[in-house]
Protein backbone atom coordinates (compact mmCIF):
# COMPACT_ATOMS: atom_id res chain seq x y z
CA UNK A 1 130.64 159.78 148.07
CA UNK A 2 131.30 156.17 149.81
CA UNK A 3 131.93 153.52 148.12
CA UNK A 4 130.15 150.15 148.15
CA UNK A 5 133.88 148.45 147.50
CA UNK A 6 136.31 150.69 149.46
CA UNK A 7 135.96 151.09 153.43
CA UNK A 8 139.17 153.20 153.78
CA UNK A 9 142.32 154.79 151.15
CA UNK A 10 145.13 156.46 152.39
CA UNK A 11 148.45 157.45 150.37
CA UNK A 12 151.46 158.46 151.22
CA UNK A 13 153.22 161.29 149.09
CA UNK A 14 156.35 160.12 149.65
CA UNK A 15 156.62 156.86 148.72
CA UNK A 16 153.96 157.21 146.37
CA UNK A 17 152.33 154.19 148.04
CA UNK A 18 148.20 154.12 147.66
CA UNK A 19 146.89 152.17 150.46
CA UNK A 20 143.14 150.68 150.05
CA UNK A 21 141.19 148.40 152.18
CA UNK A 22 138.03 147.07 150.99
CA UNK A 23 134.82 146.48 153.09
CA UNK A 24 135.71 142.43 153.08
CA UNK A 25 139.03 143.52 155.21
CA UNK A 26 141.65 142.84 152.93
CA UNK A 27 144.19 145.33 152.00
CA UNK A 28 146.43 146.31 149.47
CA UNK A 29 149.51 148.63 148.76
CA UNK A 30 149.53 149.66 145.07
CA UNK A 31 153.18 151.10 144.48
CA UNK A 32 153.89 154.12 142.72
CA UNK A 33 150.92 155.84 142.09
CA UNK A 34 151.18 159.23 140.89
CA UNK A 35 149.75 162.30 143.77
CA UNK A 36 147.15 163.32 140.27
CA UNK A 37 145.75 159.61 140.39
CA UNK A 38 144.85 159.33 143.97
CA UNK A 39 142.94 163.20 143.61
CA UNK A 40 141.02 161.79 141.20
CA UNK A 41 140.39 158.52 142.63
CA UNK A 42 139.35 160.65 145.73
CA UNK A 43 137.07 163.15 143.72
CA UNK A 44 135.67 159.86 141.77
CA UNK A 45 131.34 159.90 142.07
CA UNK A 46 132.22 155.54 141.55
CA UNK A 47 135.74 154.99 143.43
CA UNK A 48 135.44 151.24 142.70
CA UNK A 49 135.33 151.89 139.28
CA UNK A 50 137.85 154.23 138.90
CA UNK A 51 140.33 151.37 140.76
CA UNK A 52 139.28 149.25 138.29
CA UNK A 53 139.73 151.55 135.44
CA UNK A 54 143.13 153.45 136.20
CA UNK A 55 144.91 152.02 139.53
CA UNK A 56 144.38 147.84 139.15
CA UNK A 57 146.50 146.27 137.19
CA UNK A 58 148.72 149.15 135.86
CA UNK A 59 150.26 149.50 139.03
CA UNK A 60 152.28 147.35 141.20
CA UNK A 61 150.75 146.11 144.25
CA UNK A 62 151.13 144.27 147.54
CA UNK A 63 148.72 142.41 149.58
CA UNK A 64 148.97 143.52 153.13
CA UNK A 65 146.84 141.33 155.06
């Protein structure tokens, strides 16, 4: 399902290293997110709201842009 929020998320397994961008442009590296979290942030009917929930501010992050 899109999300309202998110325009794009990519991870990389091997740095554990969620990527997200959000429609307004800006983009963010959260660091260390487990390969379980970002399937169910993927599977998530509300992807915004699982960020919110389980990825933002339990996990460090980096602003890219």
């Amino acid at each position: 399902m899109p999300s309202t929020a998110i325009d794009s998320m990519n991870y990389d397994p091997e740095t554990l290293t969620l990527r997200i961008r959000f429609v307004s442009g800006l983009e963010y590296d959260y660091k260390n997110v487990p390969p379980e979290v970002f399937k169910q942030l993927k599977i998530s009917g509300s992807k915004g709201r699982y960020l919110n929930l389980h990825i933002k501010g339990k996990y460090e992050f980096e602003r890219i842009n």
